[in-house]
C-alpha atoms as a PDB file:
ATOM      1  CA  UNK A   1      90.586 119.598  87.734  1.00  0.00           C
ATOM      2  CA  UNK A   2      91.729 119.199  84.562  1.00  0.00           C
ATOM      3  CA  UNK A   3      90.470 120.709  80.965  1.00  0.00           C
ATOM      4  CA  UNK A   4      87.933 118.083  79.585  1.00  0.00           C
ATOM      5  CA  UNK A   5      86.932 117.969  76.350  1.00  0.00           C
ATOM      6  CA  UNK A   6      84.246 115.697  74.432  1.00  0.00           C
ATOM      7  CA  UNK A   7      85.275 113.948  70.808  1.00  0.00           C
ATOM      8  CA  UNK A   8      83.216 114.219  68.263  1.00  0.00           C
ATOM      9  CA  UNK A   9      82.969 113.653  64.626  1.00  0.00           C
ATOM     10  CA  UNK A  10      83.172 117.049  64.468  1.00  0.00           C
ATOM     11  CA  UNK A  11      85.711 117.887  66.751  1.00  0.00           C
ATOM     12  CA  UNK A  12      86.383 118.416  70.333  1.00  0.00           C
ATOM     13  CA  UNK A  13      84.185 120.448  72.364  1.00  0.00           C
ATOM     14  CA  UNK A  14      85.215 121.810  75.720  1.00  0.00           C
ATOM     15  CA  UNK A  15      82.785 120.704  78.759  1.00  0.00           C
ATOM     16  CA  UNK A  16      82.508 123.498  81.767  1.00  0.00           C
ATOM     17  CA  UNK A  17      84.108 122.939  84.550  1.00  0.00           C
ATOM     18  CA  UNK A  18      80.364 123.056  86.580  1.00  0.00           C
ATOM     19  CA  UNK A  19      79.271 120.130  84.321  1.00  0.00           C
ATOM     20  CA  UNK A  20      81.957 117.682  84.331  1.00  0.00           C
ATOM     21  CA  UNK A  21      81.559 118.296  88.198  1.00  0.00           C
ATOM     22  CA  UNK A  22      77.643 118.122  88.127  1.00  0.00           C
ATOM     23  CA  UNK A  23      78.030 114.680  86.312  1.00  0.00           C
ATOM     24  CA  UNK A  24      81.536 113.520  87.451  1.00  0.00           C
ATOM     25  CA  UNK A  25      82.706 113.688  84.395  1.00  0.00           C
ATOM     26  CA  UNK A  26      86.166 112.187  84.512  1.00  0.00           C
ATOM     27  CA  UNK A  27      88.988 111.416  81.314  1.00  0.00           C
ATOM     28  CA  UNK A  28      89.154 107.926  79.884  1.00  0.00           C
ATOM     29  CA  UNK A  29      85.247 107.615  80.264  1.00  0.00           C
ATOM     30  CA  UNK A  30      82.567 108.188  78.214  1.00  0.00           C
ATOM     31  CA  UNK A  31      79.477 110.796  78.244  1.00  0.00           C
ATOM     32  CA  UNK A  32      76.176 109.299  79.496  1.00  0.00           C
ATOM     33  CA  UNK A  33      74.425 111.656  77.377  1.00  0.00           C
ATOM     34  CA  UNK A  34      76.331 110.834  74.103  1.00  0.00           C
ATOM     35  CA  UNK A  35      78.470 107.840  74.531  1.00  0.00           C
ATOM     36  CA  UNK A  36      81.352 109.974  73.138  1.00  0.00           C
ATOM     37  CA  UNK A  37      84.558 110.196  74.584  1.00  0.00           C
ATOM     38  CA  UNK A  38      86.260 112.375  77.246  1.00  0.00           C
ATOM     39  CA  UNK A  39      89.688 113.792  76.837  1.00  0.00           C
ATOM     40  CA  UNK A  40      92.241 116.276  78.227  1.00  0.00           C
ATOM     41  CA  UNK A  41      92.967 118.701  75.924  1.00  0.00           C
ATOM     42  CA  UNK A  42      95.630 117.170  74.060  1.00  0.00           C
ATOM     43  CA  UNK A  43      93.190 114.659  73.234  1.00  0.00           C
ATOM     44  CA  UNK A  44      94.684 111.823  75.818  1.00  0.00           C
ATOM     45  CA  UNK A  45      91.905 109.153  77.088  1.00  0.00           C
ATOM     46  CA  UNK A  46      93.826 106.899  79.070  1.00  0.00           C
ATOM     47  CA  UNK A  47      91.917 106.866  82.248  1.00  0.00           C
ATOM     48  CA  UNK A  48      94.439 107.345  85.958  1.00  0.00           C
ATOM     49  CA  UNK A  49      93.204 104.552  88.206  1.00  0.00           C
ATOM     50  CA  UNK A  50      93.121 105.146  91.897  1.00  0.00           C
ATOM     51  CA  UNK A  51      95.638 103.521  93.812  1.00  0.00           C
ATOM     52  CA  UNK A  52      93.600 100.179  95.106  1.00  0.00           C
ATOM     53  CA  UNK A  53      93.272  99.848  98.572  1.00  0.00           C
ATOM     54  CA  UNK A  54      94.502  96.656 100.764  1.00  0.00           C
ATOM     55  CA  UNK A  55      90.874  94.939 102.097  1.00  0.00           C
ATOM     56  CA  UNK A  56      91.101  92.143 104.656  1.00  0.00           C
ATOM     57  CA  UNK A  57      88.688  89.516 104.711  1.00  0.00           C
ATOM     58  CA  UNK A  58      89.625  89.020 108.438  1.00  0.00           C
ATOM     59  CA  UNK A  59      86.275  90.946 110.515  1.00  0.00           C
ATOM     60  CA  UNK A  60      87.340  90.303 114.186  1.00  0.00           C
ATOM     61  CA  UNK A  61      88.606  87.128 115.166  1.00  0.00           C
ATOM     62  CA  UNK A  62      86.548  84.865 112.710  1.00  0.00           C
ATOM     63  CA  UNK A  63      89.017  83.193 110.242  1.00  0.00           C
ATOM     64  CA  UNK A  64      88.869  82.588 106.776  1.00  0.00           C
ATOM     65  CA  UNK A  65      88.754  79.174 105.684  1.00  0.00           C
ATOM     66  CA  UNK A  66      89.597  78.406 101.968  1.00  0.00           C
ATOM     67  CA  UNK A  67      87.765  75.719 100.429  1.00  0.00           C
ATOM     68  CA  UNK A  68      89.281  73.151  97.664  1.00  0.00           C
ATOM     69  CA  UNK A  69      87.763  75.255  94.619  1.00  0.00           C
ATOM     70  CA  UNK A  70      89.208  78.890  95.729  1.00  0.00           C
ATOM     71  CA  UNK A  71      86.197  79.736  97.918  1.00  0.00           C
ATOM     72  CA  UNK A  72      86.601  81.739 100.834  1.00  0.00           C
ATOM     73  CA  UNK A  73      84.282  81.395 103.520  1.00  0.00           C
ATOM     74  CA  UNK A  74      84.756  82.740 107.167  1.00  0.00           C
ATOM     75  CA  UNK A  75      83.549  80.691 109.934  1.00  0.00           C
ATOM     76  CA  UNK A  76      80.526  82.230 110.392  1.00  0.00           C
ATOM     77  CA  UNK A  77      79.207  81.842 106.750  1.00  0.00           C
ATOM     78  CA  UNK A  78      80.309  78.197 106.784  1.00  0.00           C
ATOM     79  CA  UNK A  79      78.015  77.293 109.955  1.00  0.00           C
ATOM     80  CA  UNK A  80      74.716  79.992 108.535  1.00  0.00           C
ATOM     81  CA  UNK A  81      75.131  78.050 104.839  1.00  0.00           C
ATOM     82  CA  UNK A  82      75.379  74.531 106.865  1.00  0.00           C
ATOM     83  CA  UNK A  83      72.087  75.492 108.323  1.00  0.00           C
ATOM     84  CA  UNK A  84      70.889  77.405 105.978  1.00  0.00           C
ATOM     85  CA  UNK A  85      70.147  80.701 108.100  1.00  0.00           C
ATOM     86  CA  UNK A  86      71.855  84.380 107.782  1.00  0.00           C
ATOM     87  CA  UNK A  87      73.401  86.062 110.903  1.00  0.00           C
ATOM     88  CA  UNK A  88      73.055  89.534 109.141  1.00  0.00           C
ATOM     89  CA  UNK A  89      69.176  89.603 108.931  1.00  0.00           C
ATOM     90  CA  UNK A  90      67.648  90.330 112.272  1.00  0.00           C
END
C-alpha cells in the first residue's frame, strides 16, 4: 500500500498505514471524517480504477430479449411482469 496523505489548508498530513486500512482509505477519494482529500505523497489524486469485469446477462438458457426503448428483459421477467408475479420470492 501506498503512502497516503490527507490535504488540508494547512498542509498534508500523513494517515497510518492501520487507518487507511481500518477505513479503506484509498487515493482519489475523500475522508468520511473530513471531506478532505487523499493523496500519495507527491500530492497526486487521480484515483486507479479497477479493471471492469465482463458480466453476462445470459443466467442459463433464458435469453435476453431487447425491447424497442433499450430495455432488456430475459424471458422470465417478461412472463412474471405480464402477470404481475416474481419468480425470486418464494
Amino acid at each position: 500500500m501506498d503512502d497516503l496523505y490527507i490535504e488540508t489548508k494547512s498542509g498534508t498530513l500523513h494517515i497510518d498505514e492501520n487507518i487507511a486500512t481500518k477505513y479503506h482509505l484509498e487515493k482519489g477519494t475523500v475522508s468520511p471524517f473530513t471531506s478532505d482529500r487523499i493523496v500519495d505523497k507527491f500530492g497526486d489524486f487521480t484515483r486507479e480504477e479497477p479493471p471492469k469485469e465482463e458480466v453476462s446477462l445470459n443466467q442459463g438458457d433464458d435469453e435476453i430479449e431487447e425491447m424497442g426503448t433499450g430495455l432488456m428483459m430475459s424471458q422470465s421477467e417478461i412472463i412474471d411482469f405480464t402477470q404481475a408475479d416474481d419468480s425470486d420470492i418464494s
